[in-house]
Protein backbone atom coordinates (compact mmCIF):
# COMPACT_ATOMS: atom_id res chain seq x y z
CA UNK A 1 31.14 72.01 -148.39
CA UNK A 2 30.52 70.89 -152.01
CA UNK A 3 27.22 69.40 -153.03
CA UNK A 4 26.32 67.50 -156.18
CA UNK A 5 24.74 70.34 -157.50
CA UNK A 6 27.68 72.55 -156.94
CA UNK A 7 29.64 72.69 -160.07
CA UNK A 8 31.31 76.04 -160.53
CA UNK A 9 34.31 77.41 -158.84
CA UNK A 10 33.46 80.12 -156.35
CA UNK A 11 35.70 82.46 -154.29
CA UNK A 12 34.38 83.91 -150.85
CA UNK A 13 35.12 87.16 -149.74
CA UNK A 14 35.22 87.98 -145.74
CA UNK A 15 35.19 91.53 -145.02
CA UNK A 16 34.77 91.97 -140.63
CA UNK A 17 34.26 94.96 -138.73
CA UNK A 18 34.45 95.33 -135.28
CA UNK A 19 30.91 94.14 -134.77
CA UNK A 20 29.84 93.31 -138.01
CA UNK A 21 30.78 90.65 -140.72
CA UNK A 22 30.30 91.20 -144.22
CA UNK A 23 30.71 88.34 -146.72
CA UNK A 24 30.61 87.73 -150.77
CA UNK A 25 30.30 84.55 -152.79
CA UNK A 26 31.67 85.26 -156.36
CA UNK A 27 31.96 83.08 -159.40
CA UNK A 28 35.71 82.40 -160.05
CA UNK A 29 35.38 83.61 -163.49
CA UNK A 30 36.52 86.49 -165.67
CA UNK A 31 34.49 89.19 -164.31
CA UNK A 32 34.31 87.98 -161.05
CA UNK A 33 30.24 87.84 -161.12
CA UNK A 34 28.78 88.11 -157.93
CA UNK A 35 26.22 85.44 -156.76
CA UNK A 36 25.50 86.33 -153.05
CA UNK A 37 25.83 88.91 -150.28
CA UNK A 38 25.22 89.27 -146.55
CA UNK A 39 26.24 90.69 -143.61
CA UNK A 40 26.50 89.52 -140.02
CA UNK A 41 25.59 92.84 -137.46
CA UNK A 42 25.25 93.60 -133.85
CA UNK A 43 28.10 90.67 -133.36
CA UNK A 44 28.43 89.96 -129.79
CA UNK A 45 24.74 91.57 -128.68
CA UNK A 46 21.50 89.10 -128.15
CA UNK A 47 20.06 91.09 -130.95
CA UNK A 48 22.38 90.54 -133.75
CA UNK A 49 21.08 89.44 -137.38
CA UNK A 50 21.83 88.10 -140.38
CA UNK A 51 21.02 89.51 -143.77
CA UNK A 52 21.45 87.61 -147.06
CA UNK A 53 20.65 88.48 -150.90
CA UNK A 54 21.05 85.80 -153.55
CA UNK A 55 21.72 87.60 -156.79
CA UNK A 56 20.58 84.91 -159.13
CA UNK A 57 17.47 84.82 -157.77
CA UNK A 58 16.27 88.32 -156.44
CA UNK A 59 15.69 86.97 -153.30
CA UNK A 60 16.28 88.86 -149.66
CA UNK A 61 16.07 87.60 -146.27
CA UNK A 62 16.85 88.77 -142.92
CA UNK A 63 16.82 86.49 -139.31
CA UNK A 64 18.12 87.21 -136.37
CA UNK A 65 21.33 85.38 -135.66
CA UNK A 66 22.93 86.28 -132.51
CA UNK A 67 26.75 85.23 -132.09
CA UNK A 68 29.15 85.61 -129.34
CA UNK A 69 32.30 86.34 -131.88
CA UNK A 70 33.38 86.64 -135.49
CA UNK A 71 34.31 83.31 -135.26
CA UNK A 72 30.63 82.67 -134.52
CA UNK A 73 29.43 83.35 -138.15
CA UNK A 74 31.59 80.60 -139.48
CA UNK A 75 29.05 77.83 -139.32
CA UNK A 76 26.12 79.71 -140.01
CA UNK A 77 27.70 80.51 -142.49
CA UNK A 78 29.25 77.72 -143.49
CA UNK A 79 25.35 75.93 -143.44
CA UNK A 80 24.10 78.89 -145.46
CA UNK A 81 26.28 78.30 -148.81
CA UNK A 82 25.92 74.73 -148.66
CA UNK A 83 22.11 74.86 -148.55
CA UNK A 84 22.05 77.61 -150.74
CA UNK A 85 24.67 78.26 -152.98
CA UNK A 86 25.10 76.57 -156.30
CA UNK A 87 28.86 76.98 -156.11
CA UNK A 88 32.00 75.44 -154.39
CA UNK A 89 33.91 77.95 -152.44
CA UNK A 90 37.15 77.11 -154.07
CA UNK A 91 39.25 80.14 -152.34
CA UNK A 92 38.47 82.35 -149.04
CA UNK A 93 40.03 85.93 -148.80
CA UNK A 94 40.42 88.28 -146.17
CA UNK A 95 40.77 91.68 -145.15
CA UNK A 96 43.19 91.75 -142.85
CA UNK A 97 43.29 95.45 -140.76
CA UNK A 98 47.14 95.53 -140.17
CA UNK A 99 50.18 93.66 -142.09
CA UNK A 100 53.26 95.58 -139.88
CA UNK A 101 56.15 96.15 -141.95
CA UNK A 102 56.67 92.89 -143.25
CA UNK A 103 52.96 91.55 -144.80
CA UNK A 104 52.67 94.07 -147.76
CA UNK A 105 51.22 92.42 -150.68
CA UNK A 106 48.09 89.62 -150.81
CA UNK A 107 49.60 86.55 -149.20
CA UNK A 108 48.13 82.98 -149.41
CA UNK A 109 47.80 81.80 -145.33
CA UNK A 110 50.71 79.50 -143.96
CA UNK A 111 51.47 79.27 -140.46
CA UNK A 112 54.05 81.50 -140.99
CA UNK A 113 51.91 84.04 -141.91
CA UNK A 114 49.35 83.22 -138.82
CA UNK A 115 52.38 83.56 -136.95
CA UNK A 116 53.44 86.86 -138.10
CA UNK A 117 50.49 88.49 -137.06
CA UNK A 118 50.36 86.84 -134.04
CA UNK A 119 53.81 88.52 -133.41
CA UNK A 120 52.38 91.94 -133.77
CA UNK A 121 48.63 91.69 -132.07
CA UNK A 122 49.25 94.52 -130.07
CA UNK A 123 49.28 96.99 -133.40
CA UNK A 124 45.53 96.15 -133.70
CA UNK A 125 44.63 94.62 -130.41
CA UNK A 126 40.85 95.29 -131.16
CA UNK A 127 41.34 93.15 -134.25
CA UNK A 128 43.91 91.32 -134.86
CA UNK A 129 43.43 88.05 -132.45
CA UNK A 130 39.91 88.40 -134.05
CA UNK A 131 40.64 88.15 -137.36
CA UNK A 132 43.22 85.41 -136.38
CA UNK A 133 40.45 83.19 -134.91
CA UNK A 134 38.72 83.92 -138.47
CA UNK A 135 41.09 82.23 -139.97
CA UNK A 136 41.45 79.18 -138.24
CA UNK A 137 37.55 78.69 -138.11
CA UNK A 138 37.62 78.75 -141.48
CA UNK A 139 39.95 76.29 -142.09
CA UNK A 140 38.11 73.84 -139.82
CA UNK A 141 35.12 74.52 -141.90
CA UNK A 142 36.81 74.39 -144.97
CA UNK A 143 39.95 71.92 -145.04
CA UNK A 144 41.97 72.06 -147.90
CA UNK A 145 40.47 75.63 -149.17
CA UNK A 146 43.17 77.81 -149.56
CA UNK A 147 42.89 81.30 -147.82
CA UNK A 148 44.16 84.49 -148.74
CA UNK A 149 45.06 87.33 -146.25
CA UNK A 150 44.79 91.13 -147.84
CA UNK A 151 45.90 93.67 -145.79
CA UNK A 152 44.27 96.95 -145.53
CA UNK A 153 47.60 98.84 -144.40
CA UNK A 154 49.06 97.82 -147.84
CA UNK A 155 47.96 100.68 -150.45
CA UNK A 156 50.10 103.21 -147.84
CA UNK A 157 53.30 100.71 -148.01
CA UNK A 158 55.13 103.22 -150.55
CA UNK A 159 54.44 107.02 -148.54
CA UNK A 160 57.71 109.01 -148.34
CA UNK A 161 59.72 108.26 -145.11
CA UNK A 162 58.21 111.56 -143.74
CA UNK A 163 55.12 110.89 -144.18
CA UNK A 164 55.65 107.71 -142.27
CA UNK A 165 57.66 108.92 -139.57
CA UNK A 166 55.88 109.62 -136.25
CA UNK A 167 58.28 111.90 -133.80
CA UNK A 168 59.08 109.92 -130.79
CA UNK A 169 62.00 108.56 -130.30
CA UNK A 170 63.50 107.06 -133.10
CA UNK A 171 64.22 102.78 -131.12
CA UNK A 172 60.10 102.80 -131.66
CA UNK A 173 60.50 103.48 -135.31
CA UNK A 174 62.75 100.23 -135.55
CA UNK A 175 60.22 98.37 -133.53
CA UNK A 176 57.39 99.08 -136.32
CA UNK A 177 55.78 102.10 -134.94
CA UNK A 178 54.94 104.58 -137.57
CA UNK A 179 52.10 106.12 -139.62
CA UNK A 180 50.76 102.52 -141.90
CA UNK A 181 47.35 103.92 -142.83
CA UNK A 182 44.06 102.18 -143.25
CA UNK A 183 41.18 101.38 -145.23
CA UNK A 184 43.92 100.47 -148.25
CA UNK A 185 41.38 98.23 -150.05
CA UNK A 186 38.70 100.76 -150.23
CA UNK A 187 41.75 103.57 -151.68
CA UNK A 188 42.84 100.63 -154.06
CA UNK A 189 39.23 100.29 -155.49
CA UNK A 190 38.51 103.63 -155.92
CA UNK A 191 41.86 104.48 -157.36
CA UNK A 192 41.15 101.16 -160.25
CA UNK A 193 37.54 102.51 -160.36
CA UNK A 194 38.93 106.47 -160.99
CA UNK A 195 41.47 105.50 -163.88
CA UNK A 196 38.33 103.44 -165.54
CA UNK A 197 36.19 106.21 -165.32
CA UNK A 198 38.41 109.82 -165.72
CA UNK A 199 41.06 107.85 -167.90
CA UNK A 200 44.61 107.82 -166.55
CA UNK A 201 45.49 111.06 -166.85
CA UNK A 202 42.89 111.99 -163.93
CA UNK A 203 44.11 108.76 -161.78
CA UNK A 204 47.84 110.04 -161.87
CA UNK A 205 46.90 113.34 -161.04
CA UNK A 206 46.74 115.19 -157.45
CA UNK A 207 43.67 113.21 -155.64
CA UNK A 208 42.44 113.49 -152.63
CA UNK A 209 40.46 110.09 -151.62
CA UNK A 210 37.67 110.19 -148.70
CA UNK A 211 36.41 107.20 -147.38
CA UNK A 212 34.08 108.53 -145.31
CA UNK A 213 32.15 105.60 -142.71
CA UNK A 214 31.67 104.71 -139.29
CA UNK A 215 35.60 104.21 -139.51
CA UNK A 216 36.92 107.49 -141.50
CA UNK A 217 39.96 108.47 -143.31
CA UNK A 218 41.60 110.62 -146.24
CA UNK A 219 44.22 109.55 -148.28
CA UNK A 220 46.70 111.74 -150.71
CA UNK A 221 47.84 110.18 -153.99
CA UNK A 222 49.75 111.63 -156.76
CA UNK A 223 51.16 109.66 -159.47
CA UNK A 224 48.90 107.04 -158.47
CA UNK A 225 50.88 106.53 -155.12
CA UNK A 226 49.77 107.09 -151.94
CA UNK A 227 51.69 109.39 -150.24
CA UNK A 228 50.22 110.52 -146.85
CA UNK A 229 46.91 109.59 -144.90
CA UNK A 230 45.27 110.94 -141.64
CA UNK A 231 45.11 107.37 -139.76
CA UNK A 232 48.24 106.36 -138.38
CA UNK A 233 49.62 103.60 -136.14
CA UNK A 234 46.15 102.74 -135.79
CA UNK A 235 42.43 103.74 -137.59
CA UNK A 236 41.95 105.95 -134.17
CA UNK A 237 43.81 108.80 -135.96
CA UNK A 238 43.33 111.53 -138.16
CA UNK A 239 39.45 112.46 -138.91
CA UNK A 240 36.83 112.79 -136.17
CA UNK A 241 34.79 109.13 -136.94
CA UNK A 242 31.87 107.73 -135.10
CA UNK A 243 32.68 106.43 -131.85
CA UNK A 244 36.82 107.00 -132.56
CA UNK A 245 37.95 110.39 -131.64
CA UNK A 246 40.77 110.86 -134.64
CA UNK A 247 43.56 113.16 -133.19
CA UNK A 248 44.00 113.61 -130.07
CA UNK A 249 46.41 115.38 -127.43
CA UNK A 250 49.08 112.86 -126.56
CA UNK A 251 48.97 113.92 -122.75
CA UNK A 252 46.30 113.13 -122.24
CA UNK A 253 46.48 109.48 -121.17
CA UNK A 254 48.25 110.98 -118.06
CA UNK A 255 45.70 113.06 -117.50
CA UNK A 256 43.32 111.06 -117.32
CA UNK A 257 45.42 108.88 -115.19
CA UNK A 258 46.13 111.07 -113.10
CA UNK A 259 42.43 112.63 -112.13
CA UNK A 260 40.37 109.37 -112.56
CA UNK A 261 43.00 106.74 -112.49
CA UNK A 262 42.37 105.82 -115.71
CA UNK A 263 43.93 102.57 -116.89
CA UNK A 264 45.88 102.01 -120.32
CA UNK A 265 42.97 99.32 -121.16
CA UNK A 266 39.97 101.82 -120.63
CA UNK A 267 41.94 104.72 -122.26
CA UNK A 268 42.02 103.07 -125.32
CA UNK A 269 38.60 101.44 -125.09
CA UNK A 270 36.78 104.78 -124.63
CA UNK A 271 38.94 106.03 -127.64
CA UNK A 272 37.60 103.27 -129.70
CA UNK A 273 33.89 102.93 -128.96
CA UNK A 274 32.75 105.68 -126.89
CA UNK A 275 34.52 108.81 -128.64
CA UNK A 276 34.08 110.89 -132.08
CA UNK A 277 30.33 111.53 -132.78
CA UNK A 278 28.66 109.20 -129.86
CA UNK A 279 31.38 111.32 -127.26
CA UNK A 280 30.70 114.77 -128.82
CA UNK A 281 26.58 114.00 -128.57
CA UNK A 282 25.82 111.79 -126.06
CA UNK A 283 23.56 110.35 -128.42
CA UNK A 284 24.43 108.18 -131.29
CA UNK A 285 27.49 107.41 -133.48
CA UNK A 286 25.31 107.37 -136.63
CA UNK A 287 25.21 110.57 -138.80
CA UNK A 288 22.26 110.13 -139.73
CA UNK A 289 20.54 110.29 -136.47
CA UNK A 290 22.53 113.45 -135.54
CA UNK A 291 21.04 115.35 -138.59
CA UNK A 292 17.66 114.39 -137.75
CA UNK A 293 18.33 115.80 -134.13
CA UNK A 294 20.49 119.11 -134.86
CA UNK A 295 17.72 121.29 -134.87
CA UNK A 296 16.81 120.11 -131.13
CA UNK A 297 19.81 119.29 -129.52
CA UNK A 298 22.78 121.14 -129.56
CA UNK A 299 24.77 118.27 -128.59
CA UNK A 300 23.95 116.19 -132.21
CA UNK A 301 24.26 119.88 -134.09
CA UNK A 302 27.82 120.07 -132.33
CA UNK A 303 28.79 116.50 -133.61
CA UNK A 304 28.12 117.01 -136.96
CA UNK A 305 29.67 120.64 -137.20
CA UNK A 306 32.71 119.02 -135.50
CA UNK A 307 33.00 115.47 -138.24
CA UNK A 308 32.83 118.32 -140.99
CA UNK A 309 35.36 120.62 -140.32
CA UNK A 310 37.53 118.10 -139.26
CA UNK A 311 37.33 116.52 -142.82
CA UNK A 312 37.78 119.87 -144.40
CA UNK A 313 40.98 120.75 -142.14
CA UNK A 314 42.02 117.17 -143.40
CA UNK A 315 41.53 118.16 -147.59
CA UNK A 316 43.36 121.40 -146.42
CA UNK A 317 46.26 119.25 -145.31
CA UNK A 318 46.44 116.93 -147.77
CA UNK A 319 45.99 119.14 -150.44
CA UNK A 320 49.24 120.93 -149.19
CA UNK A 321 51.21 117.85 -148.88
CA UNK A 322 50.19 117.38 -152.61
CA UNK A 323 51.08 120.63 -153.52
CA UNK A 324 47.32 121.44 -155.47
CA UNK A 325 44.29 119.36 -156.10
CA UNK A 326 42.76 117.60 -159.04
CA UNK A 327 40.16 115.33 -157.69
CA UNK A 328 38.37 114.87 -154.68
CA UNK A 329 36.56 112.04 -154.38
CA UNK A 330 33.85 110.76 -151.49
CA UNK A 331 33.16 107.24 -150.61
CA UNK A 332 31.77 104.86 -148.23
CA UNK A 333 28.82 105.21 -146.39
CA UNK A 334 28.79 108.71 -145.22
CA UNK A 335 30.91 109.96 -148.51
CA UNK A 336 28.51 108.09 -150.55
CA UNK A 337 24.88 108.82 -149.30
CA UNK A 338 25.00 112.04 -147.43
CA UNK A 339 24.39 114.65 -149.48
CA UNK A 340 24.48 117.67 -147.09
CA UNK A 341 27.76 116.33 -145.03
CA UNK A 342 29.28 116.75 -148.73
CA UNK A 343 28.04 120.19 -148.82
CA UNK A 344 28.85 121.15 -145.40
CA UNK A 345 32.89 119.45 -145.59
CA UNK A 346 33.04 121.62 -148.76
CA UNK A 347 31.64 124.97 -148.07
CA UNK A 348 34.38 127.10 -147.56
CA UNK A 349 37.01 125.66 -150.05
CA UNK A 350 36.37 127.26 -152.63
CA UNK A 351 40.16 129.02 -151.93
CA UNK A 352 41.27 125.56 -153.61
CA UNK A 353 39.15 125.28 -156.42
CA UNK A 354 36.38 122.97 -155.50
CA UNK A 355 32.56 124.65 -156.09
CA UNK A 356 29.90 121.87 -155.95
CA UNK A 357 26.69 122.09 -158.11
CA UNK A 358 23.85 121.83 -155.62
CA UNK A 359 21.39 119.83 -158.02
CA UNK A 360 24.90 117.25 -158.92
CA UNK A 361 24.91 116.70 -155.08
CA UNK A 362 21.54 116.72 -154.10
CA UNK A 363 21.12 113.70 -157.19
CA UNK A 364 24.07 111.73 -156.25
CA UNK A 365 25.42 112.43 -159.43
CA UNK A 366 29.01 110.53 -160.46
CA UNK A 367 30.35 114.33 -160.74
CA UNK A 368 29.27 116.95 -158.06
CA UNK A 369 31.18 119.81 -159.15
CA UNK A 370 31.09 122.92 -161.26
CA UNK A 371 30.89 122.01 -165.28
CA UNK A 372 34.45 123.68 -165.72
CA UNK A 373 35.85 123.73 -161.97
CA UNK A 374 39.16 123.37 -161.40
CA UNK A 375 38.65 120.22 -159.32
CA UNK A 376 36.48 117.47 -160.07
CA UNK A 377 34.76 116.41 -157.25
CA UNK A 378 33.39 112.85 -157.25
CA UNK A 379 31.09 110.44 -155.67
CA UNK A 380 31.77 106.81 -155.81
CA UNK A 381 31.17 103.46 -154.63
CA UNK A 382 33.82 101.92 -153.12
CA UNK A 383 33.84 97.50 -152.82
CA UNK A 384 36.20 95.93 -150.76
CA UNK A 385 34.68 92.60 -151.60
CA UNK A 386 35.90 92.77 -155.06
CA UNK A 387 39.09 93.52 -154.15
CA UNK A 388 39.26 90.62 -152.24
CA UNK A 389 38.02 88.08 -155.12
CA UNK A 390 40.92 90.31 -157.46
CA UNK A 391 43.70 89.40 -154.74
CA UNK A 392 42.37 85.48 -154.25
CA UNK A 393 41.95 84.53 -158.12
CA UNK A 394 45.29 86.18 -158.53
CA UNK A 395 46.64 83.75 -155.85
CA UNK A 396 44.87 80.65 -156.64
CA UNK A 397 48.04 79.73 -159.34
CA UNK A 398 49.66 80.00 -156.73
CA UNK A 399 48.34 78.03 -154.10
CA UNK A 400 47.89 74.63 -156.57
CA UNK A 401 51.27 74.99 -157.14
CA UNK A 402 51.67 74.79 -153.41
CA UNK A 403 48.87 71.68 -153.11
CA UNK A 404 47.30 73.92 -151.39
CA UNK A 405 43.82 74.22 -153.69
């Protein structure tokens, strides 16, 4: 909705979880200045909020908001920027979890497109028809607004053919089942974000990136291409996360059929919210409440021993497939903020070269290694949103050539 008093060109960036909806209002210029933030939580729960920050005035607030769905927020939403903002949402972008094999790059959204990942739902069931409804919400809300769909399987498009190949039989492969890899607009920041910092040199180097949040993953990149990651056909793979269990014996689906009569459906919902670090300690699936427990409950010490060495097993890997490391770097919540899960994923590879300095980590610093290591070993802030204004302002020729904007 566009007031009289809103005159500049804005672009909206949606970012959803799978209970949470993040969302960021930027000015269509140059540098893409943002104006306002917020986040949706608890989504679906009587207790869910709303939190909003308006840049260009300092000011904070926080209700509660409870909504059935994703699609939910829309209106709120929706009411929010027109009573607040001073700018005209002139372009809306997604993330977008999963693109299959044929949605790659940014894309503006045409039924086609809505189509498309219609077709393959059952790669992300969990998110997916979700995101779908997204769409078409905000369309309703905002007619004529052209959207644009990024998808977070993208960054992994190029991997070697063996890195993507899973080993079942090969009809599946041909059907779209292989290793896609997540949490692509987090690598692509923090690969943009490593070249501005280190210089290109560093970015084209042997890098190891974690993204290290309630979802969790590594990536490899050399030559500034990705070319393996620990998630898979879906963000359920690789590391240990906080209610998703990473890898996993294959059998045991049957198993668990067999001796509970476990369906399909509940097999894959206890894999996605009742697994990882809420399975292992019965308690919570946030670090950070495990760390102020270990001491007390050998159940929360046993969940955080077991999220750390599976992320250094994972740099081990990784570091193989790239034949040597360069640069490690951490991101995302965990990566970001906890200073002694850094410490703890790195003690004991030393055999590759990385040595933090304690006072480095224990400050946060940009750099947490050595002065002189042989790998650099970095913390930084990864932002999605960004990515998603980059992608959308890139589009928006685009779309008024289409009469779309």
């Amino acid at each position: 909705m566009t007031t009289n008093a809103q005159s500049e060109d804005g672009i909206l960036a949606i970012n959803g979880g799978s209970s949470s909806l993040k969302f960021a209002l930027f000015l269509a210029g140059d540098s893409l200045p943002r104006v306002l933030t917020g986040k949706f939580e608890r989504i679906g729960l009587p207790e869910g909020t709303l939190s909003v920050a308006n840049l260009a005035t300092g000011k904070k607030a926080q209700r509660a908001m409870p909504a059935g769905n994703h699609a939910g927020c829309v209106k709120p939403l929706w009411e929010l920027l027109s009573a607040e903002a001073t700018v005209s949402v002139r372009a809306i972008s997604h993330r977008i979890v999963h693109g299959g094999a044929r949605l790659r790059e940014p894309r503006l959204v045409t039924p086609e497109v809505i189509a498309e990942l219609r077709r393959i739902k059952e790669f992300a069931p969990l998110h997916l028809p979700v995101q779908v409804e997204l769409l078409e919400e905000f369309a309703r809300h905002y007619p004529g607004v052209p959207q644009v769909a990024c998808f977070d399987t993208a960054f992994h498009r190029d991997m070697p053919r063996v890195a993507k190949l899973l080993p079942i039989p090969r009809r599946y492969d041909q059907q779209g089942v292989q290793r896609y890899g997540f949490h692509g607009l987090s690598y692509s920041f923090l690969m943009a974000e490593l070249e501005r910092v280190a210089g290109i040199e560093a970015a084209r180097g042997r890098v190891i990136l974690a993204h290290l949040g309630n979802g969790a993953s590594m990536a490899a990149v050399r030559g500034g291409r990705g070319i393996d990651t620990t998630m898979a056909f879906t963000p359920a793979a690789g590391l240990v996360m906080s209610t998703r269990p990473g890898d996993l014996d294959p059998a045991l689906p049957a198993y668990f059929a067999r001796t509970e009569g476990m369906t399909p459906e509940q097999f894959n919902q206890m894999v996605n919210t009742q697994s990882g670090l809420l399975g292992i300690s019965e308690l919570s699936p946030d670090i950070r409440d495990l760390l102020a427990r270990e001491q007390e409950d050998v159940r929360a010490a046993e969940a955080v021993e077991a999220f750390c060495y599976s992320a250094r097993k994972w740099i081990g890997a990784l570091a193989a497939a790239l034949n040597g490391l360069d640069t490690l770097v951490f991101s995302a919540g965990i990566g970001e903020n906890a200073t002694v899960i850094r410490a703890r994923i790195c003690a004991g590879l030393e055999f590759l070269g990385i040595e933090l300095d304690v006072s480095a980590n224990a400050a946060n610093a940009p750099v947490i290694s050595k002065p002189g290591g042989k790998v650099t070993v970095r913390v930084m802030r990864t932002d999605e949103e960004l990515c998603l204004a980059q992608a959308a302002k890139q589009l928006l020729p685009l779309a008024e050539t289409m009469g779309t904007a």
